[in-house]
C-alpha atoms as a PDB file:
ATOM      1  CA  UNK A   1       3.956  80.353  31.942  1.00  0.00           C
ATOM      2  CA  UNK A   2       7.397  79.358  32.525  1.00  0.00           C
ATOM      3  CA  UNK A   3       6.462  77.386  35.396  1.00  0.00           C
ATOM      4  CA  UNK A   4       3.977  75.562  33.051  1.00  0.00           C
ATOM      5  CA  UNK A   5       6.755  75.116  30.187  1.00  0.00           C
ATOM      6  CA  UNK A   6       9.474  73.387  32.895  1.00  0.00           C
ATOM      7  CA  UNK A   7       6.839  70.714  33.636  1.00  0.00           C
ATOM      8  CA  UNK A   8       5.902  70.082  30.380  1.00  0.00           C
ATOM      9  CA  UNK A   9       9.525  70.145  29.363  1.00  0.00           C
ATOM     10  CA  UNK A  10      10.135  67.529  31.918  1.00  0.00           C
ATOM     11  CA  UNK A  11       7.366  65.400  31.776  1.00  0.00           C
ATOM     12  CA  UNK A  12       8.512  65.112  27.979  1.00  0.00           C
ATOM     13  CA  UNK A  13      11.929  64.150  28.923  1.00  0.00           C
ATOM     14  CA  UNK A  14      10.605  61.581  31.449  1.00  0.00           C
ATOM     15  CA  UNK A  15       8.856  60.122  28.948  1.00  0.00           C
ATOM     16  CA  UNK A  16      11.540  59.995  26.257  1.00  0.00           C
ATOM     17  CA  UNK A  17      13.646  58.747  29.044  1.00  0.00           C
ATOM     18  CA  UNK A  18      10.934  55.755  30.137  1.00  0.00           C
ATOM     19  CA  UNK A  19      10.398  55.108  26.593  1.00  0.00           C
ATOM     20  CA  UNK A  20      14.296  54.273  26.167  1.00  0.00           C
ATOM     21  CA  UNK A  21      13.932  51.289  29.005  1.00  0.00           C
ATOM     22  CA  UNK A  22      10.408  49.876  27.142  1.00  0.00           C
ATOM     23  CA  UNK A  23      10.546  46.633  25.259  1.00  0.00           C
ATOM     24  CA  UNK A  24       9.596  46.382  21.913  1.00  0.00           C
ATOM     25  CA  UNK A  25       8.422  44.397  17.917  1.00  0.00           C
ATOM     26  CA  UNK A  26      11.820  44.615  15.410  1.00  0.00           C
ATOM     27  CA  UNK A  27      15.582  44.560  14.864  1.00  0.00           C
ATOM     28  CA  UNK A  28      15.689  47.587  12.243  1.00  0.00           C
ATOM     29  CA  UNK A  29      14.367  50.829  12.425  1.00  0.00           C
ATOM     30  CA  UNK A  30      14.143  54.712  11.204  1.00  0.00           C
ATOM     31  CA  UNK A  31      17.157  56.715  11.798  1.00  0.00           C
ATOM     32  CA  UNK A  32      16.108  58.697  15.200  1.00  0.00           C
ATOM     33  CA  UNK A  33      15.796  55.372  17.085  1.00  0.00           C
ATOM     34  CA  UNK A  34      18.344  52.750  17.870  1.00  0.00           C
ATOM     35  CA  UNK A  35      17.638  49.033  18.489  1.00  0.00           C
ATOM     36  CA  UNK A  36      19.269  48.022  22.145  1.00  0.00           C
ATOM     37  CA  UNK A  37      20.204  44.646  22.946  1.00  0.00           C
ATOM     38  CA  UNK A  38      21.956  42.327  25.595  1.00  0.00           C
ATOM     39  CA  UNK A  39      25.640  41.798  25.075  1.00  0.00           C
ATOM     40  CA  UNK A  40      24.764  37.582  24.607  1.00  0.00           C
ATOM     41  CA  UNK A  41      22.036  38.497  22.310  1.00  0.00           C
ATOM     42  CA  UNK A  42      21.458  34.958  20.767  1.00  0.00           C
ATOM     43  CA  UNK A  43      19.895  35.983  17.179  1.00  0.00           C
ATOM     44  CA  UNK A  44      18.300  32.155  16.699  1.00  0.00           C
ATOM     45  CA  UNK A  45      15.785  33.154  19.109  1.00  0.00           C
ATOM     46  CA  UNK A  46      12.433  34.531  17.596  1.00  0.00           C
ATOM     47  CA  UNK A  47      11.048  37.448  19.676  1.00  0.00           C
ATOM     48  CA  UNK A  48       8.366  39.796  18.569  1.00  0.00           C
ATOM     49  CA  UNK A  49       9.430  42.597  20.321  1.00  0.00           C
ATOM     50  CA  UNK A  50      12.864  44.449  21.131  1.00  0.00           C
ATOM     51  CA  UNK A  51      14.281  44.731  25.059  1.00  0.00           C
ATOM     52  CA  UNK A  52      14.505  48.498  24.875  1.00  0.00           C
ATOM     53  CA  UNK A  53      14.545  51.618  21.925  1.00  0.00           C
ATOM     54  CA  UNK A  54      17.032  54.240  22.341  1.00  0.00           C
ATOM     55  CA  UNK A  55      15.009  57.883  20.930  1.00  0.00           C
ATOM     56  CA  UNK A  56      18.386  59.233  19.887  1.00  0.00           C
ATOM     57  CA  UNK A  57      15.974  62.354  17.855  1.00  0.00           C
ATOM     58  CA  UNK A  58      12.618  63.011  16.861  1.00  0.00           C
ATOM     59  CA  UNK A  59       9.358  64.581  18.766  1.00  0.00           C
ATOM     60  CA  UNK A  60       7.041  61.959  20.905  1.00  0.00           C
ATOM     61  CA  UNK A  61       3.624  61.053  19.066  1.00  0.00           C
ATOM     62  CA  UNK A  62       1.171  59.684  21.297  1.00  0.00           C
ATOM     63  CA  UNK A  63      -2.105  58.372  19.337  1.00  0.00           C
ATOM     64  CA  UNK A  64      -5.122  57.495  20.911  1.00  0.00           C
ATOM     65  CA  UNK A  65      -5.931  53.700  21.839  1.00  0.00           C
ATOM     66  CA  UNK A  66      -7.083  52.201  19.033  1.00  0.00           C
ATOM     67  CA  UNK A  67      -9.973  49.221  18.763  1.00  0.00           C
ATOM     68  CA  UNK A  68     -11.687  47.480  16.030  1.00  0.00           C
ATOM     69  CA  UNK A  69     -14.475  50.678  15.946  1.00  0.00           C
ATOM     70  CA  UNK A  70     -13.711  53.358  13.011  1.00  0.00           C
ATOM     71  CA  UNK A  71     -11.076  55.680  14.227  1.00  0.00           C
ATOM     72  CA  UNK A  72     -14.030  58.346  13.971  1.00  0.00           C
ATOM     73  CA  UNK A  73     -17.145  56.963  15.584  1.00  0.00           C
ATOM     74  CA  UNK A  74     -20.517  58.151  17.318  1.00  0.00           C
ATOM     75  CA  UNK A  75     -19.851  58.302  21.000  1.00  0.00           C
ATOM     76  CA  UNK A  76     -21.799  57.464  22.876  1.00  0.00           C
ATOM     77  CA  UNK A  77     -21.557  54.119  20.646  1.00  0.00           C
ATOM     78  CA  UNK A  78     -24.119  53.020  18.868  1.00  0.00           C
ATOM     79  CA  UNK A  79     -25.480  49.637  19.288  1.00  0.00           C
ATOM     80  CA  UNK A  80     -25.310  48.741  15.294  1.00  0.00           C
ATOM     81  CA  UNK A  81     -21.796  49.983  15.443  1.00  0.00           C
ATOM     82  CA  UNK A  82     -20.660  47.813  18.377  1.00  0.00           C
ATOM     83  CA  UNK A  83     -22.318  44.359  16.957  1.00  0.00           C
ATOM     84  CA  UNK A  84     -20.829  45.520  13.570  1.00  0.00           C
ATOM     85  CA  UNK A  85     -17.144  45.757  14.596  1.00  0.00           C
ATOM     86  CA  UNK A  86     -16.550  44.567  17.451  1.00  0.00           C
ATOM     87  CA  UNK A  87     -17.227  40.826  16.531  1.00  0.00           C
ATOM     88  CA  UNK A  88     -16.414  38.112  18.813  1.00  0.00           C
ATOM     89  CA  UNK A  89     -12.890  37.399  16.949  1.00  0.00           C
ATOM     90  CA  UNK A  90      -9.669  38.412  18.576  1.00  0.00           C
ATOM     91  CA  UNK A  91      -7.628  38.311  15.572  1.00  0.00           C
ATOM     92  CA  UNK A  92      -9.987  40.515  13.236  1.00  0.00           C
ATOM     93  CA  UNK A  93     -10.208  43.433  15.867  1.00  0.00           C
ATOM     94  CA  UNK A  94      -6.532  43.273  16.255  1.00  0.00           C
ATOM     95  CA  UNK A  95      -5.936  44.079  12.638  1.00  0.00           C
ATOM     96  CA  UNK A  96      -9.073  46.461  12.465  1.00  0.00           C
ATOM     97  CA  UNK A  97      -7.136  48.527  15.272  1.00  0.00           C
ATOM     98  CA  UNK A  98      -4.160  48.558  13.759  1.00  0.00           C
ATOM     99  CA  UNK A  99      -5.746  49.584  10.381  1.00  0.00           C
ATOM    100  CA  UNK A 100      -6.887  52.430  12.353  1.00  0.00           C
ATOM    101  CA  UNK A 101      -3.183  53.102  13.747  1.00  0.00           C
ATOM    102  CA  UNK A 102      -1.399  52.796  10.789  1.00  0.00           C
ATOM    103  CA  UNK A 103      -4.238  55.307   9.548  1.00  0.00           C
ATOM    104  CA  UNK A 104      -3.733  57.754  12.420  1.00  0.00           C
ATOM    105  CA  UNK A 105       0.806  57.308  11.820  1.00  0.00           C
ATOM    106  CA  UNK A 106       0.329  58.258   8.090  1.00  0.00           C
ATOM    107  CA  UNK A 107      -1.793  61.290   8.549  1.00  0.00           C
ATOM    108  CA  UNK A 108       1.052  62.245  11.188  1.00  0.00           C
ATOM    109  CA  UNK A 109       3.614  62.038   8.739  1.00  0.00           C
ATOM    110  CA  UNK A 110       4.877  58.823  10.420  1.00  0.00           C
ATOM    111  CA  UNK A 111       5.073  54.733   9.648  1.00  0.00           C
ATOM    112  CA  UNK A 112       5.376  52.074  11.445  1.00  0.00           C
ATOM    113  CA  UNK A 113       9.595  51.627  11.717  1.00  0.00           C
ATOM    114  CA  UNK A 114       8.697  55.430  13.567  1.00  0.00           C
ATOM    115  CA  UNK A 115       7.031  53.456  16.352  1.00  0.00           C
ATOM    116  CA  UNK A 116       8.744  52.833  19.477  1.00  0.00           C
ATOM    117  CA  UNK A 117       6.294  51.334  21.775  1.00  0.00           C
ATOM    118  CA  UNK A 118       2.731  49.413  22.141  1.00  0.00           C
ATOM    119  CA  UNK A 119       0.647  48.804  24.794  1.00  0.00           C
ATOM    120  CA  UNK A 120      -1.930  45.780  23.861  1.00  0.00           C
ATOM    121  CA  UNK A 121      -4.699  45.736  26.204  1.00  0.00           C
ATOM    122  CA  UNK A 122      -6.670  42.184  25.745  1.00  0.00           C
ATOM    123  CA  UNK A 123      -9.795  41.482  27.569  1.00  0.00           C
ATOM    124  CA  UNK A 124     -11.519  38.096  28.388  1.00  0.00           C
ATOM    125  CA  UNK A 125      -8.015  35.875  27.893  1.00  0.00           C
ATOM    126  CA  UNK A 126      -7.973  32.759  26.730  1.00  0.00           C
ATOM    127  CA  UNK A 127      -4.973  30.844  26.433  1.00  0.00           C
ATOM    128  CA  UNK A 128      -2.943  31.347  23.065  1.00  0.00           C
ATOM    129  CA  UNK A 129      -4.193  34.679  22.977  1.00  0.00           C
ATOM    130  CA  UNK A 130      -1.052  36.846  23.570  1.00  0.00           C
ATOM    131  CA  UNK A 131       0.624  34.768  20.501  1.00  0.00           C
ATOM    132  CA  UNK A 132      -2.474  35.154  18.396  1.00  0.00           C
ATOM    133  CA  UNK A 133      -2.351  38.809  18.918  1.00  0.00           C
ATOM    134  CA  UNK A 134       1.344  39.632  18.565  1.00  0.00           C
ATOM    135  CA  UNK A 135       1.583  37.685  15.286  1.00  0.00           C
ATOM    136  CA  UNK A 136      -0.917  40.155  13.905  1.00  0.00           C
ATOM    137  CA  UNK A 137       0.451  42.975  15.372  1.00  0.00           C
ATOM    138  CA  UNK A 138       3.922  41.925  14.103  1.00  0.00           C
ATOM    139  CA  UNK A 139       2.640  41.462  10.937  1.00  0.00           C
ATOM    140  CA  UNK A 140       2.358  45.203  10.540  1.00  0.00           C
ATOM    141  CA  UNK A 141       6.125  45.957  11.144  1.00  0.00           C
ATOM    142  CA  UNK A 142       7.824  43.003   9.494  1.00  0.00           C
ATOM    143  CA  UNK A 143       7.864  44.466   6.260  1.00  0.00           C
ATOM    144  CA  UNK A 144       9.836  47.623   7.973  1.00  0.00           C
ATOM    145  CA  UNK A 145      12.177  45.015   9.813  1.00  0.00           C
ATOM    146  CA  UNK A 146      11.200  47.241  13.241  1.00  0.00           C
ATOM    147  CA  UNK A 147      10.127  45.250  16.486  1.00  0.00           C
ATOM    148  CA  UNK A 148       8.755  48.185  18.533  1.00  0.00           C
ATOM    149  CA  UNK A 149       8.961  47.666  22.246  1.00  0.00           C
ATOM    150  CA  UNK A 150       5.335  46.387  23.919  1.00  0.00           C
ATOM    151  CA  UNK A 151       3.387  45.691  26.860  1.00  0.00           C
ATOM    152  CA  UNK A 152       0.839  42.900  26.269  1.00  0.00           C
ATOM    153  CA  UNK A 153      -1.645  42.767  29.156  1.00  0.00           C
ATOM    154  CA  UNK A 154      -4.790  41.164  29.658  1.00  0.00           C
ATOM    155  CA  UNK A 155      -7.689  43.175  31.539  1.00  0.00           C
ATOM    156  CA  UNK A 156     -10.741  42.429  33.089  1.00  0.00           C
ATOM    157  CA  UNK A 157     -12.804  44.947  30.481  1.00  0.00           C
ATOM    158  CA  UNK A 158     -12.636  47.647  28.184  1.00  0.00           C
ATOM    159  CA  UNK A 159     -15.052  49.998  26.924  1.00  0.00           C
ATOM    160  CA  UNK A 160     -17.686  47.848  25.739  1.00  0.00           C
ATOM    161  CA  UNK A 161     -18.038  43.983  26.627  1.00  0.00           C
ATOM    162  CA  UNK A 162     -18.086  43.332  23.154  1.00  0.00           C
ATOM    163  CA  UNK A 163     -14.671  44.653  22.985  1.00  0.00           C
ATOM    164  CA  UNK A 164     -11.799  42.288  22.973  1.00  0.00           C
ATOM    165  CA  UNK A 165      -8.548  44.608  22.464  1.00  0.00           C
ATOM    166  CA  UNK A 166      -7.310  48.395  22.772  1.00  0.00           C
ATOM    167  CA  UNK A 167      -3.994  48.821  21.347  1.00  0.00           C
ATOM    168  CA  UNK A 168      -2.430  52.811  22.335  1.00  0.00           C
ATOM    169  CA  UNK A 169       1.153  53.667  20.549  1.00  0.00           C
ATOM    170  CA  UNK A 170       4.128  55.886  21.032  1.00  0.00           C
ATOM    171  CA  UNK A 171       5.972  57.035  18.077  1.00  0.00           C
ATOM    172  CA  UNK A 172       9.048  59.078  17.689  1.00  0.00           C
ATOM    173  CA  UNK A 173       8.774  61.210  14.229  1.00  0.00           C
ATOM    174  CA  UNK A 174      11.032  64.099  12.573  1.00  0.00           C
END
């Protein structure tokens, strides 16, 4: 047991410790987490996410990735529900995920300035679509001022073909 409590211990603090070198969505945000930036930090430039969140307190929350399919859903998916949500539209299952997530923070007890990182999974690219989905993403956190830190990749598939975007995030709460 005490065996199994030192790795969990330590794969915790490995975590809190890669969290602190992520990058990350705004400037402001709760009081457990402090917003890290370069020395020549020129504040005229517009980026959506932050170079790195220092967890100063807090306990990690790790949701689930979310996608444009109800946080509770049949598995194994139902045809009706895929052609439902998962419409061919980039931008509409971006903020049906994040529904979802901001959902899954406020039964946790947690909001989005409590988030520290994202990782955006995107599938079938197109050009434009990394800007198309941050600005929807980002729209989520401006009203907390808080640029989380993110990883925006692009895949060759997710789950279903239909599906154009998984979005998984960390969050640090009290």
């Amino acid at each position: 047991m005490n065996a199994r409590k030192s790795v969990c211990t330590s794969a915790l603090a490995f975590g809190a410790l890669a969290l602190t070198f992520a990058a990350a969505p705004w400037a402001q945000s709760g009081n457990h987490l402090e917003i890290i930036h370069h020395p020549n930090y020129d504040k005229s430039v517009f980026m959506p996410f932050s170079p790195a969140i220092k967890v100063k307190s807090g306990k990690i929350l790790w949701l689930a990735g979310g996608t444009a399919l109800p946080v509770y859903h049949d598995h194994p998916h139902k045809r009706e529900q895929i052609l439902k949500y998962l419409t061919n539209d980039l931008e509409s299952q971006v903020r049906q995920a994040m529904d979802g997530i901001m959902e899954t923070l406020k039964a946790a007890g947690a909001s989005p300035k409590d988030v520290v990182h994202l990782f955006i999974f995107r599938a079938r690219p197109r050009m434009g679509d990394i800007g198309k989905a941050s600005a929807v993403v980002n729209s989520y956190f401006a009203p907390y001022n808080h640029k989380p830190t993110t990883t925006n990749l692009a895949v060759l598939e997710l789950g279903e073909p239909e599906q154009l975007v998984e979005i998984q995030v960390v969050a640090v709460v009290d």
